[in-house]
N, C-alpha and C. Protein backbone atom coordinates (compact mmCIF):
# COMPACT_ATOMS: atom_id res chain seq x y z
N UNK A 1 0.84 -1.18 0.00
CA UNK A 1 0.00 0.00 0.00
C UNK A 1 0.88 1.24 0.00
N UNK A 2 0.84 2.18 -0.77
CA UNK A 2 1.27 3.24 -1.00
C UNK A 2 0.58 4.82 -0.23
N UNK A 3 1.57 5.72 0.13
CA UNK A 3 0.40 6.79 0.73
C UNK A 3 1.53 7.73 -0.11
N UNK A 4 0.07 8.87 0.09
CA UNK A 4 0.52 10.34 -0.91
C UNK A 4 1.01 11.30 -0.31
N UNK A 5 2.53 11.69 -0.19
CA UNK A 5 2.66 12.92 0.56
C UNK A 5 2.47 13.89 -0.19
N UNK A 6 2.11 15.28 0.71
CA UNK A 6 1.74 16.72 0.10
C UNK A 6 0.17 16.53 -0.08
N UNK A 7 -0.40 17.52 -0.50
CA UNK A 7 -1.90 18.40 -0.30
C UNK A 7 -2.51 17.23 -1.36
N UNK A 8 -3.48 16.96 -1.13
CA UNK A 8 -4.48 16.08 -2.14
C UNK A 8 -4.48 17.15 -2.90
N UNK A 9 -5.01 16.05 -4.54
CA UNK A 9 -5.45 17.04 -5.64
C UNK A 9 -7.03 17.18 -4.96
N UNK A 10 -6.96 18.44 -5.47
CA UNK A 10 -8.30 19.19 -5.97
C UNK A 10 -8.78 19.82 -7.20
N UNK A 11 -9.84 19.21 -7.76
CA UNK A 11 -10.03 19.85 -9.33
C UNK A 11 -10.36 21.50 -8.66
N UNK A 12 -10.31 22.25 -9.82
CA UNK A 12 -10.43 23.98 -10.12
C UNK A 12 -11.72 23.96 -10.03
N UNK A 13 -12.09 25.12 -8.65
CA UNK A 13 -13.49 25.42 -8.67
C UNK A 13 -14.11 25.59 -10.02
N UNK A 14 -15.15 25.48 -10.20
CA UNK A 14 -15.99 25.91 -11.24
C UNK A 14 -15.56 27.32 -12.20
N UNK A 15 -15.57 28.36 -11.36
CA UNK A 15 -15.37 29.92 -11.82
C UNK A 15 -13.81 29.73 -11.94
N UNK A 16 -12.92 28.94 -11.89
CA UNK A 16 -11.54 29.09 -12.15
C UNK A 16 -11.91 28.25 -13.80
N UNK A 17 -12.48 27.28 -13.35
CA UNK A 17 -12.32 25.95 -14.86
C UNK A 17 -12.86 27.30 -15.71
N UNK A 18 -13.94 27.26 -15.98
CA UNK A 18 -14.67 28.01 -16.83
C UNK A 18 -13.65 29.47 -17.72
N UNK A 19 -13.37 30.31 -16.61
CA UNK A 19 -12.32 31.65 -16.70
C UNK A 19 -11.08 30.43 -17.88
N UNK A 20 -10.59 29.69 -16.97
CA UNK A 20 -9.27 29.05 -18.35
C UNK A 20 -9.86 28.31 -19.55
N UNK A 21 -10.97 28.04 -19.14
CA UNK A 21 -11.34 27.70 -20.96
C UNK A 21 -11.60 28.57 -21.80
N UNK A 22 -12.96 29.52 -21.24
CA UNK A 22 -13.12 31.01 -22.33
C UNK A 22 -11.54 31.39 -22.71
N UNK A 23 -10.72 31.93 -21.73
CA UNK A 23 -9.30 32.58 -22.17
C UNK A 23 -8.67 31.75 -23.45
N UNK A 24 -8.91 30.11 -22.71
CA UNK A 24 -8.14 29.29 -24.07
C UNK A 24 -8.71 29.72 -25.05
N UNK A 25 -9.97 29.91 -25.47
CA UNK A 25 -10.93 29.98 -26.37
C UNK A 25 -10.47 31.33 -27.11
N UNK A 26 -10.36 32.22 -26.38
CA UNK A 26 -10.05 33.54 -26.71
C UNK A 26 -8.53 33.80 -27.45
N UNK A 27 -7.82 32.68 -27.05
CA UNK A 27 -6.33 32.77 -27.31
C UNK A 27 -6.54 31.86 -28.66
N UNK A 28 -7.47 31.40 -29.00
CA UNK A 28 -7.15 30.46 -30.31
C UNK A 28 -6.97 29.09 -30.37
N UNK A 29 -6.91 29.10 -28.76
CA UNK A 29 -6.55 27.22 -28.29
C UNK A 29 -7.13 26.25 -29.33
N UNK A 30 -6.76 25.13 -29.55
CA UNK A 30 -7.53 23.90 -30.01
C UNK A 30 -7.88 22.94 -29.63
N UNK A 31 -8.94 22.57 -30.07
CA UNK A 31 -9.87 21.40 -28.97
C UNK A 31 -9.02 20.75 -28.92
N UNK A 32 -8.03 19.86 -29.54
CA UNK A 32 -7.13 18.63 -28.96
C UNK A 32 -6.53 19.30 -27.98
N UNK A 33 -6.23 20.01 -28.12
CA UNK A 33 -4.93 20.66 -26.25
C UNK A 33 -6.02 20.69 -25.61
N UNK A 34 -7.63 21.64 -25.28
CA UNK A 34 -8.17 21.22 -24.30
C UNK A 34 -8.49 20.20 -24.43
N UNK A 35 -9.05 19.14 -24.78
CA UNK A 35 -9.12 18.02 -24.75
C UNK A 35 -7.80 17.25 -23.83
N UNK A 36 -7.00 17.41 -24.43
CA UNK A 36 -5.98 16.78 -23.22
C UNK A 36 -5.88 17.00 -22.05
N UNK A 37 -5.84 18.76 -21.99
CA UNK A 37 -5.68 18.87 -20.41
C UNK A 37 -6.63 18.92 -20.09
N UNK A 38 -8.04 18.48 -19.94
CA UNK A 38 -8.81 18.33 -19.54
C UNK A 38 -8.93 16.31 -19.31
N UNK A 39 -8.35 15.62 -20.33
CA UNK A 39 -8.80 14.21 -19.81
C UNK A 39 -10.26 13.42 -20.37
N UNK A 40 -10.33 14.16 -21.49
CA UNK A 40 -11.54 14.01 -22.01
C UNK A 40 -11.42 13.82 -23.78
N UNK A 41 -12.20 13.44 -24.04
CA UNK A 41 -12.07 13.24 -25.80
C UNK A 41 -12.33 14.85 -26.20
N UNK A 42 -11.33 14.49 -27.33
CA UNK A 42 -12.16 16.20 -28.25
C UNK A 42 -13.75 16.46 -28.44
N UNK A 43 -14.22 15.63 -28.61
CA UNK A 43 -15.76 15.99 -29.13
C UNK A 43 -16.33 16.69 -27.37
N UNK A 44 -15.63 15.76 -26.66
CA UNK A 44 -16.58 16.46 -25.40
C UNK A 44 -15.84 18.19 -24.99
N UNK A 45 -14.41 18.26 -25.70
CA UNK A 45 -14.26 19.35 -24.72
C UNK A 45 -15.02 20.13 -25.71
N UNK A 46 -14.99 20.13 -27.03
CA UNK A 46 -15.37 21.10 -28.15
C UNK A 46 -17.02 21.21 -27.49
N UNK A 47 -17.67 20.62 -27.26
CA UNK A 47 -19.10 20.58 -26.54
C UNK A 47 -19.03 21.35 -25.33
N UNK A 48 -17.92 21.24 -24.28
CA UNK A 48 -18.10 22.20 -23.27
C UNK A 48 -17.80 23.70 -23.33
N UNK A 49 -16.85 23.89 -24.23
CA UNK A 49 -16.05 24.61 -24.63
C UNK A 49 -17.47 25.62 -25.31
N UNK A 50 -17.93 25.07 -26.34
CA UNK A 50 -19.25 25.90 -27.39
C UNK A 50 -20.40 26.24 -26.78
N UNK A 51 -20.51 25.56 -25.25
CA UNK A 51 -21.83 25.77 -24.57
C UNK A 51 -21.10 26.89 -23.84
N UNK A 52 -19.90 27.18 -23.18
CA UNK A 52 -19.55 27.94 -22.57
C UNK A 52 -19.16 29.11 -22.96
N UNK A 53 -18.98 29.55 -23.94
CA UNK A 53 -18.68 30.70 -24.63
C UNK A 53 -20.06 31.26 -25.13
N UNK A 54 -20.79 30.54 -25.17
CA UNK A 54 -22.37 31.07 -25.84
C UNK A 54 -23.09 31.81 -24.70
N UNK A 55 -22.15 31.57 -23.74
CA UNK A 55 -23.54 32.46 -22.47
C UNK A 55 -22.47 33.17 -21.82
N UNK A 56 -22.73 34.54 -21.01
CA UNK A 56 -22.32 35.02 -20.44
C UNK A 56 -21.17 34.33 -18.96
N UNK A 57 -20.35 35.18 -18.97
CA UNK A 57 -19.79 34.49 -17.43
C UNK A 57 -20.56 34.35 -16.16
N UNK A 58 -20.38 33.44 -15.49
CA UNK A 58 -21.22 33.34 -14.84
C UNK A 58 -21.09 34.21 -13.22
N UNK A 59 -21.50 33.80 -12.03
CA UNK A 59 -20.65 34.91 -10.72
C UNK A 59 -19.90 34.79 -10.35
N UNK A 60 -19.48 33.08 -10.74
CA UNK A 60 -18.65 32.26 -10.05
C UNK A 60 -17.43 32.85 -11.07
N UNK A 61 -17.29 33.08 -12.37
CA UNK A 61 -16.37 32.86 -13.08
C UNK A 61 -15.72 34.56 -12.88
N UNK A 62 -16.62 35.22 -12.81
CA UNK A 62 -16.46 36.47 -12.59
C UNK A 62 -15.56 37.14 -11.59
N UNK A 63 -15.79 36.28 -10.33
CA UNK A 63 -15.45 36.52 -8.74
C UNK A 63 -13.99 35.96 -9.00
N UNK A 64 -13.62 34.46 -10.08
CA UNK A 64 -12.40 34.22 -9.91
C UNK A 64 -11.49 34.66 -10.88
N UNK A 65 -11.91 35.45 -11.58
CA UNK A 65 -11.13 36.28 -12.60
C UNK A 65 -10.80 38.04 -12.31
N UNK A 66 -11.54 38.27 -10.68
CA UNK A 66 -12.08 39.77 -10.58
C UNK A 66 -12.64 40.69 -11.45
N UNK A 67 -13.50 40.08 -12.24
CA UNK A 67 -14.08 40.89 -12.92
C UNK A 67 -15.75 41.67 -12.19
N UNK A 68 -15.49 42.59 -12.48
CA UNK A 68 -17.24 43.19 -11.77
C UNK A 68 -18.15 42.95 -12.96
N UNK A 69 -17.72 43.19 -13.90
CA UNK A 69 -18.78 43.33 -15.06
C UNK A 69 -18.89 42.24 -16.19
């Protein structure tokens, strides 16, 4: 049996995930890179990725980017 030293992982709150995908999005990224660093097939990140850019930021994404507006 093996144990883990240092801080458990924790995935990125919500308003952090969201803030680095729009940016990827904004920067030109391509679904295969998110797709990778995300751990997921392309078709799904390109799906999270197109639902998330279609709507406004949300409070959460807002609060972790400091944006007011």
């Amino acid at each position: 049996m093996s144990s883990l030293s240092g801080p458990a992982f924790r995935p990125p709150a919500p308003g952090h995930r969201d803030a680095a995908v729009r940016q990827h999005a904004a920067q030109g990224g391509s679904y295969g890179a998110l797709a990778s660093s995300m751990g997921v097939t392309r078709a799904t990140a390109q799906y999270r990725r197109d639902v998330l850019v279609k709507k406004d930021p949300s409070e959460m994404e807002k609060w972790a980017t400091g944006s007011s507006s």
